[in-house]
Protein backbone atom coordinates (compact mmCIF):
# COMPACT_ATOMS: atom_id res chain seq x y z
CA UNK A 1 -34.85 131.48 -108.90
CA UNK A 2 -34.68 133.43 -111.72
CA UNK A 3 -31.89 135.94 -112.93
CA UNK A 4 -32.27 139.42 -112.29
CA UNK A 5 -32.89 141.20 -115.65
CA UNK A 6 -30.53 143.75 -117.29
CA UNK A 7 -32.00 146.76 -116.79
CA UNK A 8 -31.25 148.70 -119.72
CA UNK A 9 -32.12 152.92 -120.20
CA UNK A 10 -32.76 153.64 -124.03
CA UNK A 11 -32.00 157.82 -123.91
CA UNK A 12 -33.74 159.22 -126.98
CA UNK A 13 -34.78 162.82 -127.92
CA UNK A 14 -31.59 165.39 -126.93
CA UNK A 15 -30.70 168.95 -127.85
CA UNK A 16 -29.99 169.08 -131.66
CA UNK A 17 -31.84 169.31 -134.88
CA UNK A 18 -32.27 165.47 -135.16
CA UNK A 19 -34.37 165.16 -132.19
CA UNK A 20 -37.45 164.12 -134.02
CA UNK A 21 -35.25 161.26 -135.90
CA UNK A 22 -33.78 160.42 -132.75
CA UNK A 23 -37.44 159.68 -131.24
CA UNK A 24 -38.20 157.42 -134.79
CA UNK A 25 -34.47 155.59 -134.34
CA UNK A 26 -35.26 154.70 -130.42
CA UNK A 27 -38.45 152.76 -131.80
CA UNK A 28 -36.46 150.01 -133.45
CA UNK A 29 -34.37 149.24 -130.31
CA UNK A 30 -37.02 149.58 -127.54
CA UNK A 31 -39.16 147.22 -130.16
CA UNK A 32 -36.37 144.63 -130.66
CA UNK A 33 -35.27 144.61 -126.91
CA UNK A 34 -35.27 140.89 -125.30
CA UNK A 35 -37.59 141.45 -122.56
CA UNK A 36 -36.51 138.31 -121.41
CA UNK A 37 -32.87 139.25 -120.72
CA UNK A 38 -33.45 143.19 -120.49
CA UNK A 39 -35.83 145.64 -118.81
CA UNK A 40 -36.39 149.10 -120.26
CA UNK A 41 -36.19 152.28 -118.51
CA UNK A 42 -37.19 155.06 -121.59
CA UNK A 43 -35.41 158.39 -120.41
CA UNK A 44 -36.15 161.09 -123.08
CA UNK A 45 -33.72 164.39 -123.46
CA UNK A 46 -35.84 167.55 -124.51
CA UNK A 47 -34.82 170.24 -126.57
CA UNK A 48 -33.56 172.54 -123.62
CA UNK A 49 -31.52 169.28 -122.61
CA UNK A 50 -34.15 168.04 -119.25
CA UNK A 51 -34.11 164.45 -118.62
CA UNK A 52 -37.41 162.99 -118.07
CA UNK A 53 -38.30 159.26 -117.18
CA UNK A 54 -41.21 158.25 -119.59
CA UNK A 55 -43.56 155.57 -118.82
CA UNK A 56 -43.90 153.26 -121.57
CA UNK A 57 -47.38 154.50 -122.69
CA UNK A 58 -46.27 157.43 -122.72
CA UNK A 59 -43.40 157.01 -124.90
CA UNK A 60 -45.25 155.21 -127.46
CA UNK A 61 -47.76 158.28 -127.55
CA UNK A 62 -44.81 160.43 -128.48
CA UNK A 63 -44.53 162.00 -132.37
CA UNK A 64 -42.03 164.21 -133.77
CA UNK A 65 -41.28 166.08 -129.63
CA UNK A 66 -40.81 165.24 -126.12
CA UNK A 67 -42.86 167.44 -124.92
CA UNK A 68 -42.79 166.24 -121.09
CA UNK A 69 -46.36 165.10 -120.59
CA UNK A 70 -46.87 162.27 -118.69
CA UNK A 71 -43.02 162.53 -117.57
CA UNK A 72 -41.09 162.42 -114.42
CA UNK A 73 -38.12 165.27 -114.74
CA UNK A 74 -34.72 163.41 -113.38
CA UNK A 75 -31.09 163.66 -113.36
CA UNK A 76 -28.39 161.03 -113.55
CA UNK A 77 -26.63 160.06 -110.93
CA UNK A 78 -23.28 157.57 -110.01
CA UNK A 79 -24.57 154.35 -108.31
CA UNK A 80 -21.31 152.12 -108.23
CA UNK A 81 -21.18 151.45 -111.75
CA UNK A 82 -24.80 151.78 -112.50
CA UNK A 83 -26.51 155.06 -113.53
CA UNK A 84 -29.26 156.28 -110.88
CA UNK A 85 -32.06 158.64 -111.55
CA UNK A 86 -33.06 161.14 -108.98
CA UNK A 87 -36.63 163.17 -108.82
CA UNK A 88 -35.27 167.10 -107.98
CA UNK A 89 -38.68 167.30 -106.48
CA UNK A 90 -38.98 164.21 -104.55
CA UNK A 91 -35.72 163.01 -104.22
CA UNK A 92 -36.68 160.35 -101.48
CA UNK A 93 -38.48 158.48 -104.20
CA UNK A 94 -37.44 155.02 -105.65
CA UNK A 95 -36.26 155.24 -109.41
CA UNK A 96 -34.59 152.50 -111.55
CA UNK A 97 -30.72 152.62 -111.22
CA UNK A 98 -29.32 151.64 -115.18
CA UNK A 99 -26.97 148.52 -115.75
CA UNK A 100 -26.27 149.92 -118.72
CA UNK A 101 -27.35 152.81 -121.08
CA UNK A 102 -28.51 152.90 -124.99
CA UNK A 103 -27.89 156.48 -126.31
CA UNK A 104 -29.58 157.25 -129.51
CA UNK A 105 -29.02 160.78 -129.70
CA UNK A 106 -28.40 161.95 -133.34
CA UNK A 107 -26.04 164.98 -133.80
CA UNK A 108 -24.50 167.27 -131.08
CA UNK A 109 -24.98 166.59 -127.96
CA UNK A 110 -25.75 163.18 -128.59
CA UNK A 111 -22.96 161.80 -131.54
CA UNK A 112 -20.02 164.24 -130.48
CA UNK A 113 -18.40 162.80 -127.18
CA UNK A 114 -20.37 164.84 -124.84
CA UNK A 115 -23.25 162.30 -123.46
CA UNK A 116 -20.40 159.54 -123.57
CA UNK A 117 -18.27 161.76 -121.43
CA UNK A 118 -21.49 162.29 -118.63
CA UNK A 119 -21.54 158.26 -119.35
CA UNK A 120 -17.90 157.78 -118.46
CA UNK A 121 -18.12 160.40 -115.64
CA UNK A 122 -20.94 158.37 -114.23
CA UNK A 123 -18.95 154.80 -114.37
CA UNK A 124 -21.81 153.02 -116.03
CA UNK A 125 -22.14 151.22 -119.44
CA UNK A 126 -23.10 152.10 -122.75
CA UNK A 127 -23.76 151.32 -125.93
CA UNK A 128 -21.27 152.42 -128.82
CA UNK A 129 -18.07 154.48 -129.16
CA UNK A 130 -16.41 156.34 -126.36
CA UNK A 131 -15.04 159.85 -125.79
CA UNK A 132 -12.72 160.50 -128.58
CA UNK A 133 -14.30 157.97 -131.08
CA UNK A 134 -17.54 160.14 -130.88
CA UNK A 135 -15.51 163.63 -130.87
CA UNK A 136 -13.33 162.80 -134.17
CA UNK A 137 -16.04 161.13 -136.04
CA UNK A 138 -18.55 163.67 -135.62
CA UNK A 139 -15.90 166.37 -136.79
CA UNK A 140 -15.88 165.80 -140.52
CA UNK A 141 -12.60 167.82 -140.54
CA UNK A 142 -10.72 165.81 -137.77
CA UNK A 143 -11.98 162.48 -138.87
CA UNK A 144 -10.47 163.19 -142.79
CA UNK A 145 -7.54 163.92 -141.30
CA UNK A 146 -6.74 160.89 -139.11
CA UNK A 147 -8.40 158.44 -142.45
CA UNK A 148 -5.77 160.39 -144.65
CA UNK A 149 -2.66 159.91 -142.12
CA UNK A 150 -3.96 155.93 -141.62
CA UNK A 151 -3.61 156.16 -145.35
CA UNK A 152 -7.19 155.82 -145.98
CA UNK A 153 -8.49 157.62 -149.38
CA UNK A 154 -10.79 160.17 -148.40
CA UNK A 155 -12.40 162.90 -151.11
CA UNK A 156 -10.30 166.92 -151.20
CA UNK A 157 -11.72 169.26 -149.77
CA UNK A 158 -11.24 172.54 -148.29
CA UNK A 159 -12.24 173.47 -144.51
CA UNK A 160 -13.68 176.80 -143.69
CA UNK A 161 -14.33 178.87 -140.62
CA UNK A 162 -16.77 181.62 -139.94
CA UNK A 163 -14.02 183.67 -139.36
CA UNK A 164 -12.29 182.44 -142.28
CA UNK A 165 -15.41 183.34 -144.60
CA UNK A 166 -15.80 186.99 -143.02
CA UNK A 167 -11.95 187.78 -143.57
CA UNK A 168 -11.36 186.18 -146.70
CA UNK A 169 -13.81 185.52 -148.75
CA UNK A 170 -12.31 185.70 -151.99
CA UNK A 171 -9.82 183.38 -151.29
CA UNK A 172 -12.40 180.85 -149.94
CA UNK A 173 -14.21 180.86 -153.60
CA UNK A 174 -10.76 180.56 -155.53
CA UNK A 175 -9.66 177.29 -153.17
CA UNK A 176 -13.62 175.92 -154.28
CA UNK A 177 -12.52 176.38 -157.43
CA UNK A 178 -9.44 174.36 -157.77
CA UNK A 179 -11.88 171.73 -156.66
CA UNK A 180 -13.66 171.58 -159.27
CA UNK A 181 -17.54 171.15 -159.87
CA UNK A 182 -20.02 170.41 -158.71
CA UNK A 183 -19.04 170.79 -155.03
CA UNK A 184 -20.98 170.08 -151.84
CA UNK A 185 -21.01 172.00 -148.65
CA UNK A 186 -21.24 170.26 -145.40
CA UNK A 187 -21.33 171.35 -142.00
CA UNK A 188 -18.40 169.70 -140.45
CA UNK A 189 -20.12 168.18 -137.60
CA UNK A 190 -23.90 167.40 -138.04
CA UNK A 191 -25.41 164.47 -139.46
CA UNK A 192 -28.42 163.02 -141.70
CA UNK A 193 -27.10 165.55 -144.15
CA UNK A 194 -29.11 168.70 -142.78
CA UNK A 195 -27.55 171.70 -144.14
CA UNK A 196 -25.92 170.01 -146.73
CA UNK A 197 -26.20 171.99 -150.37
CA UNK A 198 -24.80 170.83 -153.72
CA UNK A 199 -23.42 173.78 -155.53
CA UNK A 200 -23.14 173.23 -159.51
CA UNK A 201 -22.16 177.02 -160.44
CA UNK A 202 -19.66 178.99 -158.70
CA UNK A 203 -22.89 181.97 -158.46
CA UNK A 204 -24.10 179.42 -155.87
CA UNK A 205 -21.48 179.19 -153.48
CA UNK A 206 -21.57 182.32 -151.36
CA UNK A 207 -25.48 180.54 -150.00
CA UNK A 208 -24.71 177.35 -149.70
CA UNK A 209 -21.29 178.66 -147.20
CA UNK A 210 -23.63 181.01 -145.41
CA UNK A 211 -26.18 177.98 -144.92
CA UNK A 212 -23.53 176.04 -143.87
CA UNK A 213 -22.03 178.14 -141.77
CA UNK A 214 -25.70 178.97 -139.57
CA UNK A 215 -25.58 175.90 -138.42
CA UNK A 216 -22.10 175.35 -137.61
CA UNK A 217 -18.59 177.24 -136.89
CA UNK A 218 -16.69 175.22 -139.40
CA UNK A 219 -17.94 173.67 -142.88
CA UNK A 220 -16.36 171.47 -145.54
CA UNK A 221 -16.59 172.24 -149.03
CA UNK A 222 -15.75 168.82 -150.74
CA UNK A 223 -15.42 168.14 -154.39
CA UNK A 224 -18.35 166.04 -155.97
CA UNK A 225 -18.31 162.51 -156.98
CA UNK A 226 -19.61 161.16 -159.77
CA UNK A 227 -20.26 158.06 -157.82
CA UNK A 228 -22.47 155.40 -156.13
CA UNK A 229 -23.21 155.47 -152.24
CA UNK A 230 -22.39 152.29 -151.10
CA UNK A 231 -22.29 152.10 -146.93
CA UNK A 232 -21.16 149.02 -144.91
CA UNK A 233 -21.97 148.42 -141.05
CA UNK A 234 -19.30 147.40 -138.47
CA UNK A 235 -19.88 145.85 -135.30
CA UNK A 236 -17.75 145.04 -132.51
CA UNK A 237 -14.76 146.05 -129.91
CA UNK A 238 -11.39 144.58 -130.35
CA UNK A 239 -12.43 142.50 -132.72
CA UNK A 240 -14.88 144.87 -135.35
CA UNK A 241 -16.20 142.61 -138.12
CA UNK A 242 -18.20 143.92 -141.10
CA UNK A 243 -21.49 143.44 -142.63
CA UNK A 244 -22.25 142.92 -146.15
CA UNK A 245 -22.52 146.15 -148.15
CA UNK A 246 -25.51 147.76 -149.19
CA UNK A 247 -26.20 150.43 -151.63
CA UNK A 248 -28.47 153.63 -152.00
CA UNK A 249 -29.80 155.07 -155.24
CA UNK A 250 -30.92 158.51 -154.06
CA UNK A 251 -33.93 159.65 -155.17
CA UNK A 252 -32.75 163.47 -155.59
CA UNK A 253 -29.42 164.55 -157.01
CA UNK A 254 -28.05 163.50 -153.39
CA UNK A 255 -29.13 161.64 -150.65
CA UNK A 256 -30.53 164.69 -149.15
CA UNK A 257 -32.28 165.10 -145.28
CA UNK A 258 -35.96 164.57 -147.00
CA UNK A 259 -34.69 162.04 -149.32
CA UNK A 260 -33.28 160.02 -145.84
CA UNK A 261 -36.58 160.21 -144.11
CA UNK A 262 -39.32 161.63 -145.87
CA UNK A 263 -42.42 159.42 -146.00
CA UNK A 264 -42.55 159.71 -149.38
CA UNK A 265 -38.73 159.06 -150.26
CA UNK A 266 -37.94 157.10 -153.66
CA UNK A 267 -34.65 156.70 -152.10
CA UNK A 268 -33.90 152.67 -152.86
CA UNK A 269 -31.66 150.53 -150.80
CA UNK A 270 -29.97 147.85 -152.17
CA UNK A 271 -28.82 144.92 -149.84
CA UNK A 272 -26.27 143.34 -151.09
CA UNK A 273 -25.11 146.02 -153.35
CA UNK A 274 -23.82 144.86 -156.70
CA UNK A 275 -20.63 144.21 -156.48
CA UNK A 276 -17.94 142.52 -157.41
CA UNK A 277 -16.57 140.09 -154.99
CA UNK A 278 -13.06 141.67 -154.78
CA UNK A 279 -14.61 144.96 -154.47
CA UNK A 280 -17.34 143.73 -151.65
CA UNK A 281 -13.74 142.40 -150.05
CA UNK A 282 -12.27 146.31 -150.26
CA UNK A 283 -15.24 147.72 -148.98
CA UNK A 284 -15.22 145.26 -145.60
CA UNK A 285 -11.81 145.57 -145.21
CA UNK A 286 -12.02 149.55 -145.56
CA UNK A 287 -14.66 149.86 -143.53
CA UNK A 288 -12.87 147.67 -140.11
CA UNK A 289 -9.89 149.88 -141.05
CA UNK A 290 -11.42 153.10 -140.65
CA UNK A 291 -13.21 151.70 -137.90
CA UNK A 292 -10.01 151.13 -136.10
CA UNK A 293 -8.33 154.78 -137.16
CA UNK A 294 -11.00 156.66 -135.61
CA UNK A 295 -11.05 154.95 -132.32
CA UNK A 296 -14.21 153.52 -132.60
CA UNK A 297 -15.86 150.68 -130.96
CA UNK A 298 -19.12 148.71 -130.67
CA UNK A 299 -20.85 150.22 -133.96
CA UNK A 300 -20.80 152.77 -136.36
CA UNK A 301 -21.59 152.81 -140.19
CA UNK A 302 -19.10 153.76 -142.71
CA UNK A 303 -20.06 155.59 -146.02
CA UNK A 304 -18.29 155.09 -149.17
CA UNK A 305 -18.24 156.72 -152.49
CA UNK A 306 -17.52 154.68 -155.39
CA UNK A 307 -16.17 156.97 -158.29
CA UNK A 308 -17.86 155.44 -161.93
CA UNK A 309 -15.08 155.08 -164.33
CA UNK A 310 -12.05 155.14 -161.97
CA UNK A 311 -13.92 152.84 -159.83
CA UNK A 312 -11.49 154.20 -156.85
CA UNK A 313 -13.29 154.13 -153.25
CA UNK A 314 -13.59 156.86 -150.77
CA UNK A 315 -14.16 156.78 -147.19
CA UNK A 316 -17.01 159.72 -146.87
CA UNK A 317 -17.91 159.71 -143.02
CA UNK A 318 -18.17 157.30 -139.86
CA UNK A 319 -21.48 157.75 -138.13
CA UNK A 320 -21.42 156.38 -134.77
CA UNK A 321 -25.12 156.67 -133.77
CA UNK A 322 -26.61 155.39 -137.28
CA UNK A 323 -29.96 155.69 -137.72
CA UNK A 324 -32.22 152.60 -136.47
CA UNK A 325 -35.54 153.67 -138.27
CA UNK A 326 -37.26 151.25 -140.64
CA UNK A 327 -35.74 152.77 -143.64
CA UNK A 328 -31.97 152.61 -141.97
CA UNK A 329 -29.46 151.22 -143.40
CA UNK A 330 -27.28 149.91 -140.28
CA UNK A 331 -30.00 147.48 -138.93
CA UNK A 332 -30.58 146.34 -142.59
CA UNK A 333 -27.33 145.75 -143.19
CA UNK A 334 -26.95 143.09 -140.43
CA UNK A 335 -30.61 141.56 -141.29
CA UNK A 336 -28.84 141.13 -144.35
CA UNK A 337 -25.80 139.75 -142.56
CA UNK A 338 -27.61 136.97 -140.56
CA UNK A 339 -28.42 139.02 -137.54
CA UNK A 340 -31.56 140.31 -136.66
CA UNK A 341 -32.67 143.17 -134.82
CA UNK A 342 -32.98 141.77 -131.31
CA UNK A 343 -30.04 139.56 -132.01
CA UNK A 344 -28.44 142.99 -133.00
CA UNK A 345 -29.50 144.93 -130.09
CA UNK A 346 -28.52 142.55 -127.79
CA UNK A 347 -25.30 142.22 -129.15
CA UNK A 348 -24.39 145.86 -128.70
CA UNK A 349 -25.49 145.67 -125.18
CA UNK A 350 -23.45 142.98 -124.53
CA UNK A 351 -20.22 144.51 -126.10
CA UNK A 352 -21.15 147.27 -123.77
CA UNK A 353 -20.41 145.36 -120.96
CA UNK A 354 -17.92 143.72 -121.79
CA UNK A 355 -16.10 147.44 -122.34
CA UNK A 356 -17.20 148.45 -119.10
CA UNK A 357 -15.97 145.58 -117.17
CA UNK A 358 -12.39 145.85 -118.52
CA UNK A 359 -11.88 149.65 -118.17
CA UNK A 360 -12.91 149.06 -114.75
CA UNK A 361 -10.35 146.02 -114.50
CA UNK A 362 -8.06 148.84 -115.24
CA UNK A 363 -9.02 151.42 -113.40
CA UNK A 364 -8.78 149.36 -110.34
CA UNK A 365 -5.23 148.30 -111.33
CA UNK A 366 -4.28 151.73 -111.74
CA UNK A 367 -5.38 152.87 -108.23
């Protein structure tokens, strides 16, 4: 007889401004799932946050939106450590229950602790960091903090609040000053650098806060390196090794949103970067560090900045739902490393379970 597959729901789409990346990301793991050891349920998040169960054809016809056609609308629902599906309008109906689920959801709602909560909440598996792994990474602010106290060098900056900016202005631009130039401003928790503006003269400050600050409540305004982007991909639970590092030579003065995933990009990766071996060493054993600080498990990418002339490294950010697109760094990181992509999605299922199974080891102790 032969085993029962793994059924496994890829969710893809969600509520934030990196919905359409999202969409391009799922593509890699739905294309490098075993269909031999896993079947795929596609459940797609649109923009208002409605969960629809996409047919495969459907899927595949999909561009830059989930636009619902050729959908089933659905909610999740607990079933015993599985995640069920149920039809609002038919609830009656037969729908696949989920052994385990594959979020990639970019940004909030998706990077930030909530879907892993509803996840948690729901008893069932899933791919990547939990709760408070999600929440401190995605806060730029938090996720300094915690590198700094693990004593983890991180680049100064100065945090800002809308209210901050409305009160005090003034005293924001004087505290950018002391940083130095040129600066960058951030919004603290979004990714794939949207809203991100390099400011080289203190005239262009006051837009690059306001930009900042439309998208979210609190913003980082960071002091610039003069330095290379070198990133490095972890992978595991209790046991988080590291890939090789790779390195990207932006094709703008920063590895901007368009320069990321434009078509027409002259962004270039380099995989391995060149390095030297002690330095490749400090890199990989930076990277399982910070891994650990911020509570992470199964994956996430570190960034670093490596300052020319000091040659000191930086811990920049943790991103805990990297991109999987064909110009992403995390998947190419562990080709690189000896693992391909369906030996790499498998393996993050797999630590999945293995999460899931001993938190409910415990819970059942506990009770």
């Amino acid at each position: 007889m032969t085993a029962a597959r793994t059924r496994v729901g890829v969710i893809f789409g969600g509520r934030s401004g990196e919905h359409p990346i999202s969409i391009r990301s799922s593509r890699y793991v739905v294309d490098s799932l075993d269909r031999d050891r896993f079947e795929l349920v596609l459940v797609g998040i649109d923009r208002a946050g409605g969960w629809h169960l996409c047919s495969e054809p459907a899927y595949r016809a999909l561009n830059q939106e989930l636009t619902g056609i050729g959908t089933t609308p659905v909610v999740p629902v607990p079933r015993s450590g599985r995640c069920g599906l149920l039809d609002p309008s038919n609830p009656r109906q037969a729908l696949p229950e989920l052994d385990v689920v594959f979020p990639i959801l970019h940004g909030p709602y998706g990077e930030d602790g909530t879907i892993q909560g509803l996840l948690e909440m729901l008893d069932v598996a899933y791919v990547g960091v939990g709760v408070l792994g999600a929440a401190v990474c995605m806060d730029k602010d938090v996720g300094k903090r915690l590198l700094r106290e693990a004593g983890i060098p991180v680049v100064p900056c100065e945090v800002v609040t809308g209210r901050r900016w409305a009160r005090e202005p003034a005293a924001v631009r004087a505290a950018a000053a002391r940083l130095g130039s040129p600066l960058f401003v951030k919004p603290a928790s979004l990714g794939s650098s949207l809203g991100v503006t390099k400011v080289s003269t203190p005239a262009e400050l006051d837009a690059a806060v306001e930009l900042a600050l439309s998208l979210d409540d609190k913003i980082l305004i960071e002091r610039g390196v003069d330095g290379r982007e070198i990133e490095c991909a972890v992978l595991g639970n209790d046991d988080p090794q590291a890939s090789v590092p790779g390195e990207i030579e932006p094709g703008a003065t920063f590895y901007s949103y368009d320069d990321k995933y434009a078509a027409d990009s002259q962004a270039r990766l380099l995989i391995p970067a060149p390095l030297a071996d002690a330095q490749r060493k400090t890199v990989r054993d930076l990277a399982v560090r910070a891994f650990r600080a911020l509570e992470c498990s199964g994956m996430a990418r570190v960034d670093f900045f490596l300052e020319r002339g000091s040659e000191r490294l930086y811990v920049n950010e943790l991103n805990t739902i990297p991109g999987f697109t064909s110009i992403s760094m995390y998947p190419k990181l562990w080709e690189a490393s000896g693992l391909s992509g369906s030996a790499l999605v498998t393996r993050l299922i797999e630590l999945a379970l293995e999460r899931h199974a001993a938190r409910r080891q415990r819970d059942a102790r506990s009770r």
